[in-house]
Protein backbone atom coordinates (compact mmCIF):
# COMPACT_ATOMS: atom_id res chain seq x y z
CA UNK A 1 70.80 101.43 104.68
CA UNK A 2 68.71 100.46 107.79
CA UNK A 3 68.00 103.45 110.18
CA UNK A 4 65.99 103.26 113.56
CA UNK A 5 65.03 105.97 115.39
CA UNK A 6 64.21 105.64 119.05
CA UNK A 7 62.33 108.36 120.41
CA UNK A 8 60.29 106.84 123.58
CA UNK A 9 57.30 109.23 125.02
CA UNK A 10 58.70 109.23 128.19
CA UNK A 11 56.57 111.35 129.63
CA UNK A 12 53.45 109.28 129.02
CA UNK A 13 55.17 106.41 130.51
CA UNK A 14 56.42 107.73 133.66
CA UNK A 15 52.80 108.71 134.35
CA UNK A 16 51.65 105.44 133.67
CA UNK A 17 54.49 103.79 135.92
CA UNK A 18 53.42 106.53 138.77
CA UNK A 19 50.20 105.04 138.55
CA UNK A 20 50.57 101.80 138.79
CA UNK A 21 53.37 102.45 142.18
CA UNK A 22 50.59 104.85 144.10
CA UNK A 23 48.16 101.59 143.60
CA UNK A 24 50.51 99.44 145.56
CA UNK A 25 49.26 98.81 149.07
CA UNK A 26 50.52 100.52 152.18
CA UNK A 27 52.86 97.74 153.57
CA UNK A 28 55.06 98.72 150.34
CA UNK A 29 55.22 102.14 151.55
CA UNK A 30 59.23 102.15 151.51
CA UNK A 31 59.48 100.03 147.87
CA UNK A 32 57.06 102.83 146.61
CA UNK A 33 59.27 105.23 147.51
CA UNK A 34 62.28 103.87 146.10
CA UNK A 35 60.23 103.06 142.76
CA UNK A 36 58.80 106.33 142.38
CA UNK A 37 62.37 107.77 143.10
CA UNK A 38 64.06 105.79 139.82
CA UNK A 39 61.07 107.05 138.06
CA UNK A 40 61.62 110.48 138.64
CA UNK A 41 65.33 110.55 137.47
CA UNK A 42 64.80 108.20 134.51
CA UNK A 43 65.84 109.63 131.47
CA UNK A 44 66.72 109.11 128.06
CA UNK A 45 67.56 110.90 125.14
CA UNK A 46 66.24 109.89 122.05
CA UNK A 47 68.46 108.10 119.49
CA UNK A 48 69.43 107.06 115.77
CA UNK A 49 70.59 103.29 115.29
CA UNK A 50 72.04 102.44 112.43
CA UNK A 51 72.85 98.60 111.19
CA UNK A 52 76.52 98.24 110.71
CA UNK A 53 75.94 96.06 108.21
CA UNK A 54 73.69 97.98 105.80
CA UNK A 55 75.61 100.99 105.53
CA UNK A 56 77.61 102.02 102.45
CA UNK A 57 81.24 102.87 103.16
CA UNK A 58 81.11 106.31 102.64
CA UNK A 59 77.68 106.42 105.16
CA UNK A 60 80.23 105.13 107.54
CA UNK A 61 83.12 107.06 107.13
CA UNK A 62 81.22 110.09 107.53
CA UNK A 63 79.14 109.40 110.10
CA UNK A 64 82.41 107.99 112.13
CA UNK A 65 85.21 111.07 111.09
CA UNK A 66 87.12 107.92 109.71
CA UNK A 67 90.01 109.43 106.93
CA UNK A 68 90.36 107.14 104.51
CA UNK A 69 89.49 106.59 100.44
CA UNK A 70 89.27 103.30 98.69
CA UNK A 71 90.50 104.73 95.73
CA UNK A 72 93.65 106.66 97.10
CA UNK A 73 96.58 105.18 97.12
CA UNK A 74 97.46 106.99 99.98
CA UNK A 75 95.55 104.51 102.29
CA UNK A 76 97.05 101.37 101.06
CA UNK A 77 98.39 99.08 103.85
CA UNK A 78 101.17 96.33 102.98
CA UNK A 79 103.19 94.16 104.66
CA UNK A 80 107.05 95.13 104.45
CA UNK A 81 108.43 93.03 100.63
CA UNK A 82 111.73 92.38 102.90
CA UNK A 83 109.43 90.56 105.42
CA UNK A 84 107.33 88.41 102.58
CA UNK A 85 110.69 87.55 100.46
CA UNK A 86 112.32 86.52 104.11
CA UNK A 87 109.64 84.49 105.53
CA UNK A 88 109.50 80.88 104.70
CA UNK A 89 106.35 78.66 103.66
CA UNK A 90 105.67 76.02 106.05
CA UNK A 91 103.42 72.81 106.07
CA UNK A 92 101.66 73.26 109.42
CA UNK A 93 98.32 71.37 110.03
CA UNK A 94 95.82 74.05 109.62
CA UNK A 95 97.55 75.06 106.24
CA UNK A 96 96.88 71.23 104.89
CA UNK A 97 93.37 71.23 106.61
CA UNK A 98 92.25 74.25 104.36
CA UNK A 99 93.70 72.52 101.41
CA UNK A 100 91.46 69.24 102.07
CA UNK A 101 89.14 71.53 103.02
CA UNK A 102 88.80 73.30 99.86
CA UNK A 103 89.92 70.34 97.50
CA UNK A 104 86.76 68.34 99.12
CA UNK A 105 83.49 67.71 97.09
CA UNK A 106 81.87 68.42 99.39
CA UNK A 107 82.68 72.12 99.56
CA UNK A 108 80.79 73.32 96.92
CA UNK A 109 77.69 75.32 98.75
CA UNK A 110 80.53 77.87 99.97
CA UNK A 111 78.41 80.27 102.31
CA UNK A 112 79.24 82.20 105.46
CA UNK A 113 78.78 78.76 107.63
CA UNK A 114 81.66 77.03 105.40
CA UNK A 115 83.78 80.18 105.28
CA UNK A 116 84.17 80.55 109.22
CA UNK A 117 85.20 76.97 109.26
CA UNK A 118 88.02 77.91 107.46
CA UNK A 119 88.73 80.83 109.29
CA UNK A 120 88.17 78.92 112.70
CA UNK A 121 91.20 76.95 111.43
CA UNK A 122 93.26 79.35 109.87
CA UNK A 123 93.30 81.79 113.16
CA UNK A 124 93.28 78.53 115.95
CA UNK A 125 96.48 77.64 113.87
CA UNK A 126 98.87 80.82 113.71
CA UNK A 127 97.45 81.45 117.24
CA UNK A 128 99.12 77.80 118.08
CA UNK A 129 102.61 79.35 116.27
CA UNK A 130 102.70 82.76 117.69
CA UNK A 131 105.69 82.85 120.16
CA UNK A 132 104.12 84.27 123.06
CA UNK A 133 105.29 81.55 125.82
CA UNK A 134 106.95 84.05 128.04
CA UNK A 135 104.14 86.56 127.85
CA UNK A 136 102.15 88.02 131.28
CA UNK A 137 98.80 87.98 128.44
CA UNK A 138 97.73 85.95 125.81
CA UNK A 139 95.47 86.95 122.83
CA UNK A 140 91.94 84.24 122.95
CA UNK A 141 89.52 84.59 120.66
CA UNK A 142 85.95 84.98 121.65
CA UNK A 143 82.89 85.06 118.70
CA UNK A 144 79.96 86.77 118.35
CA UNK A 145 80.66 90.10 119.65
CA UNK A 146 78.37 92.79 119.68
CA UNK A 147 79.96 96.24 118.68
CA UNK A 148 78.28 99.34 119.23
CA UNK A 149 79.91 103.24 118.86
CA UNK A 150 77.96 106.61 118.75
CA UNK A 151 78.72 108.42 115.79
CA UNK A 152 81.06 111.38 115.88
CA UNK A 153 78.81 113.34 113.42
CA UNK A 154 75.68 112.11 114.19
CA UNK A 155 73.48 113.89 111.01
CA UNK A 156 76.58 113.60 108.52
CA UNK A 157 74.11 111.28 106.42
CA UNK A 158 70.64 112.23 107.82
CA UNK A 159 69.96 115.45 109.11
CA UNK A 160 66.98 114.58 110.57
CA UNK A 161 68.78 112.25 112.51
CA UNK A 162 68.70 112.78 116.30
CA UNK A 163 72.19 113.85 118.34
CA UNK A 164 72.63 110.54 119.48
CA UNK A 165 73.29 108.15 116.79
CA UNK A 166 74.13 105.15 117.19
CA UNK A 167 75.83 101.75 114.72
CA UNK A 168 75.26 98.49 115.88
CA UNK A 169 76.58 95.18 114.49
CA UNK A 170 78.00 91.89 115.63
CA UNK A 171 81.45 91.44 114.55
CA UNK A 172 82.31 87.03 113.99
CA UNK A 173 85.89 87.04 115.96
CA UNK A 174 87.47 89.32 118.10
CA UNK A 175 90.83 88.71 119.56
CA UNK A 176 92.47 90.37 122.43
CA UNK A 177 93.73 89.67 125.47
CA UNK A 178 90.26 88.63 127.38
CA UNK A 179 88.02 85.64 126.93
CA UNK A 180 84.78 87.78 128.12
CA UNK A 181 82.74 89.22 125.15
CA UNK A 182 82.01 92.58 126.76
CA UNK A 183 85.33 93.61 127.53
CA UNK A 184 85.53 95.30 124.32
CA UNK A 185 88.54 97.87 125.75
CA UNK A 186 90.38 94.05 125.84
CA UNK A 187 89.83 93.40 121.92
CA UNK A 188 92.90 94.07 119.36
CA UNK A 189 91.66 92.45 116.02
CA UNK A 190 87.98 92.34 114.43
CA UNK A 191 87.62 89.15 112.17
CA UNK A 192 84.36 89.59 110.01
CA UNK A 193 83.86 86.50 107.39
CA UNK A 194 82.00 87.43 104.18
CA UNK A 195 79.92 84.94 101.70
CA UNK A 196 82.14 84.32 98.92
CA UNK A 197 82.54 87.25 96.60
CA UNK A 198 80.89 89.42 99.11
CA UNK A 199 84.22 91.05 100.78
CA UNK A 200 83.85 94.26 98.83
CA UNK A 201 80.68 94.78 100.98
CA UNK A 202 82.44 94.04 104.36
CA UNK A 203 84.67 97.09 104.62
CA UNK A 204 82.10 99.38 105.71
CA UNK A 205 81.07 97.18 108.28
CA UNK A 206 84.61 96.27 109.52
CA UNK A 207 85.52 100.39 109.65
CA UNK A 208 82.14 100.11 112.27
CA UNK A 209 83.78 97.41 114.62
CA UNK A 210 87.08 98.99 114.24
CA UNK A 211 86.07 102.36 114.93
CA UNK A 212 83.58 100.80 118.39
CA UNK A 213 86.60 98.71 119.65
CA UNK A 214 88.52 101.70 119.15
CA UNK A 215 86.43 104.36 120.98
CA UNK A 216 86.10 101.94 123.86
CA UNK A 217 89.46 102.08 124.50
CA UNK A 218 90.12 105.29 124.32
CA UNK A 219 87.48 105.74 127.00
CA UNK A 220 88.82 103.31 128.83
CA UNK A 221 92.40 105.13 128.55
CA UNK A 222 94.42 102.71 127.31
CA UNK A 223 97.84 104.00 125.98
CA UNK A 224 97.15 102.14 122.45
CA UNK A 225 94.30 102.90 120.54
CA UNK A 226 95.36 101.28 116.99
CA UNK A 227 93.16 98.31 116.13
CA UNK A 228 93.48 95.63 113.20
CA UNK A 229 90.84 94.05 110.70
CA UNK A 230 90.60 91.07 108.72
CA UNK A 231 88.09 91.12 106.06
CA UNK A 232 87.88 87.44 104.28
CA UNK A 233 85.36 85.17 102.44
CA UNK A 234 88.01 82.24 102.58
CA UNK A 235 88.81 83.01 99.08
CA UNK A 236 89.93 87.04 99.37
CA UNK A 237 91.52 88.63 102.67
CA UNK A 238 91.99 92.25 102.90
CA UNK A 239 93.59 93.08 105.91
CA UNK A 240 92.94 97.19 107.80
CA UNK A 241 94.33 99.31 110.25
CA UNK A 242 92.78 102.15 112.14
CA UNK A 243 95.53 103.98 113.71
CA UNK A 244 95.19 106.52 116.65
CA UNK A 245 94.56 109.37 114.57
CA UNK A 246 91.46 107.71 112.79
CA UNK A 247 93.32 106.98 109.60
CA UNK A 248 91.99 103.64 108.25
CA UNK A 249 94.56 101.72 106.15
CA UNK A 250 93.35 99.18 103.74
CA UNK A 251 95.19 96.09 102.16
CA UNK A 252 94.45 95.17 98.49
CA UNK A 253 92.86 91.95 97.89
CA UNK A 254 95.18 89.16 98.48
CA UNK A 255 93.74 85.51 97.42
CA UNK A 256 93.98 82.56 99.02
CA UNK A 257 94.70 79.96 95.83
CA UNK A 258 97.51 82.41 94.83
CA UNK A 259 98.59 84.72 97.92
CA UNK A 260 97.84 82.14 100.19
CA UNK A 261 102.33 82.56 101.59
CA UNK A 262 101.59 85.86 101.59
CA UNK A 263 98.26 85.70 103.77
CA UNK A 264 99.45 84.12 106.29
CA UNK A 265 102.47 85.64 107.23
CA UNK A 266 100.55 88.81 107.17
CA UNK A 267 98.10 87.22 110.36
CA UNK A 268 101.15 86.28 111.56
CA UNK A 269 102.02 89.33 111.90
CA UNK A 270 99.07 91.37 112.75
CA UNK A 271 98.89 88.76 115.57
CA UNK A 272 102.52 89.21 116.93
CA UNK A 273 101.85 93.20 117.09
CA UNK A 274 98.94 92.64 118.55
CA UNK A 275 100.41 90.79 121.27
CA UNK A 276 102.96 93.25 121.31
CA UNK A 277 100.66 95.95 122.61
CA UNK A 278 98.61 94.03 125.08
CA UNK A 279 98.86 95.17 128.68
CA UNK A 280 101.51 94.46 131.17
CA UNK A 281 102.60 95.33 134.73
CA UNK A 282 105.86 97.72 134.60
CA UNK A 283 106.90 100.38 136.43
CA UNK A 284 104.57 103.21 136.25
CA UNK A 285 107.53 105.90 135.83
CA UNK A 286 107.83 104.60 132.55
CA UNK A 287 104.65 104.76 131.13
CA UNK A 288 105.51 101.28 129.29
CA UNK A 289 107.96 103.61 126.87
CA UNK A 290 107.90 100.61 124.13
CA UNK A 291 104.24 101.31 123.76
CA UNK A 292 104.54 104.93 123.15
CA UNK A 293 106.57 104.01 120.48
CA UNK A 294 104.62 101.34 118.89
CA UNK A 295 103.46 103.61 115.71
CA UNK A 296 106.91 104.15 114.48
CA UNK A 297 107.20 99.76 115.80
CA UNK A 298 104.68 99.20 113.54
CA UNK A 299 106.59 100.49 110.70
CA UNK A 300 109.21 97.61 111.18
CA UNK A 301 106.67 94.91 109.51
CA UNK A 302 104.22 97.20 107.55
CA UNK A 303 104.40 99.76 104.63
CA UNK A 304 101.81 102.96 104.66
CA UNK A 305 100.43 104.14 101.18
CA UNK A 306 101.24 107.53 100.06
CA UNK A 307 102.13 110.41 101.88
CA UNK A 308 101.64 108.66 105.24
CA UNK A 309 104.73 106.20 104.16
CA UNK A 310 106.86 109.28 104.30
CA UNK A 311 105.45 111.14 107.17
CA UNK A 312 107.55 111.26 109.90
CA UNK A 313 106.30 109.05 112.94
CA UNK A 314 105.90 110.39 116.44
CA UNK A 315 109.52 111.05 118.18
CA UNK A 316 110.65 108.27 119.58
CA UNK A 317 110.73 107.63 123.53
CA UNK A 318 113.80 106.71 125.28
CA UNK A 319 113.18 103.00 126.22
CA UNK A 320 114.65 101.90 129.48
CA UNK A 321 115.91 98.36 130.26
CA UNK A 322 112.68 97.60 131.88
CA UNK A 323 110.81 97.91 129.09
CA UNK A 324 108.25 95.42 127.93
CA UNK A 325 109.11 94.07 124.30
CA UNK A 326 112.56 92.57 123.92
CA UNK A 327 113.88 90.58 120.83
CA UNK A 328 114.96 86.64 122.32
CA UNK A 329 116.73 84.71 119.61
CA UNK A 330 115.83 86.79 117.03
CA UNK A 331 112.30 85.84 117.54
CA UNK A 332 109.70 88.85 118.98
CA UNK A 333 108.50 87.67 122.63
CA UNK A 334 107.12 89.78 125.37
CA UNK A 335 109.29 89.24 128.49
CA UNK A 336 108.00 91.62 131.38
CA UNK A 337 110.41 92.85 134.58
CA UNK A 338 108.67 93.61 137.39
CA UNK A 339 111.21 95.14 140.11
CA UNK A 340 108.83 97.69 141.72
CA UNK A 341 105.86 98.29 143.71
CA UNK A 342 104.82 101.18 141.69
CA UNK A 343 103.17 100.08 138.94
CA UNK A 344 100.65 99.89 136.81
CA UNK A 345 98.56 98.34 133.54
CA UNK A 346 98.59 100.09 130.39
């Protein structure tokens, strides 16, 4: 585990910065006031950063008020039997790709470069499937993304550790329904790509984006606040889900060379819910009513472990005619009605 704490003598340097503004010359009279104005007010509390990436799960579960056990069955997520028996195996480009992909000789030094070709292939190809033609948004994938989220119990690990503490990490993909990096509050699905065999190691780090995408937009107050995770080295996928009440739900480990069917119409349908819940214009009176029930929505593709399988979801919300997701053909597709001036994004 890598900690950092930041604790700046601020003191020291605004006397040093007063300095060097009172030696300016006179003609700067109204810059110097304006300078030693910001240095007055600056402040900053000292802080605790902590590397995503180098803490153990249970350092980040605590230190984020994340519910969930690896060991429990309780926080098993699967996708629905009816769904995987239903859904048929296709032959689409990207699917042969990864074959020659993985069949080459070339493929043998299989680290984190090689794996997010894969994955670059893999997500630009169910992206190319998903029906959302008649959608207001579409989901784009940006890479790179830096994550960051304070902690929720800042000395849960460290009780040395300052008030503020802070995790920090770069996640490989988001996807949501902006192509800018720093809209986080945009982001519906955290990709992180492992080297092979190292997936086991990733969930930690993948609770840390989940839980920063999360608390980003629920300051941002958007009306859905569950966010997906894909955990893969190419060769394993494990797919999460940290739902609004900062339960974390955790696949088991589903391999390509055997599960490979399976895999992919799980994206497929992390992606369509995803698109599901991204914003639209409708009339504000209804508070986009199909969102508010997305939870128990959720529940049409995906089985909870446990006791949460069970639990009873929130009550439903009447849905009026204007609301956002209808079923066209069978298929799910977002078609929005706009009919008033009173409206707004959720």
């Amino acid at each position: 585990m890598s900690r950092t704490s930041v604790n700046i003598d601020w003191v020291g340097i605004r006397s040093q910065l007063q300095d060097a503004i009172d030696a300016l010359p006179p003609q700067c009279d109204q810059v110097k006031d304006f300078l030693s104005t910001l240095v007055k007010t600056k402040t900053q509390e000292p802080e605790t950063v902590y590397k995503a990436s180098q803490l153990e799960l249970e350092q980040a579960r605590a230190l984020l008020d994340i519910e969930f056990d690896l060991d429990m069955e309780d926080y098993v997520w699967k996708l629905d039997k009816n769904i995987i028996l239903d859904s048929s195996w296709d032959t689409s480009w990207e699917i042969s790709a990864i074959r020659q992909i993985k069949l080459s000789r070339y493929y043998k030094i299989r680290d984190e470069a090689l794996v997010r070709s894969i994955i670059d292939v893999l997500i630009c190809g169910r992206l190319e499937r998903l029906k959302d033609d008649k959608a207001n948004n579409h989901l784009y994938v940006t890479t790179e993304v830096d994550i960051h989220t304070k902690a929720r119990k800042p000395k849960a690990v460290d009780t040395s550790a300052h008030n503020t503490t802070v995790i920090k990490g770069r996640a490989d993909w988001a996807i949501g329904y902006s192509l800018l990096k720093k809209s986080l509050s945009s982001k519906l699905i955290i990709i992180e790509a492992k080297r092979e065999g190292g997936t086991s190691k990733g969930i930690a780090q993948l609770m840390c984006y989940l839980a920063g995408v999360q608390d980003t937009r629920a300051a941002e107050d958007k009306t859905n606040h569950q966010v997906f995770g894909i955990l893969t080295d190419s060769a394993e996928f494990r797919f999460a889900l940290l739902d609004e009440s900062r339960r974390m739900f955790l696949s088991s480990v589903l391999e390509w060379r055997t599960d490979a069917h399976h895999i992919v119409t799980f994206i497929d349908h992390i992606l369509e819910k995803a698109i599901e819940s991204s914003p639209h214009t409708t009339p504000s009176r209804f508070r986009n009513a199909q969102l508010l029930n997305y939870s128990r929505h959720l529940r049409s593709s995906f089985d909870y472990g446990g006791d949460w399988s069970s639990a009873e979801p929130k009550p439903m919300v009447d849905v009026d005619d204007d609301s956002i997701i209808h079923l066209v053909d069978g298929d799910s597709v977002i078609v929005t009605i706009n009919t008033s001036s009173d409206c707004m994004e959720v």
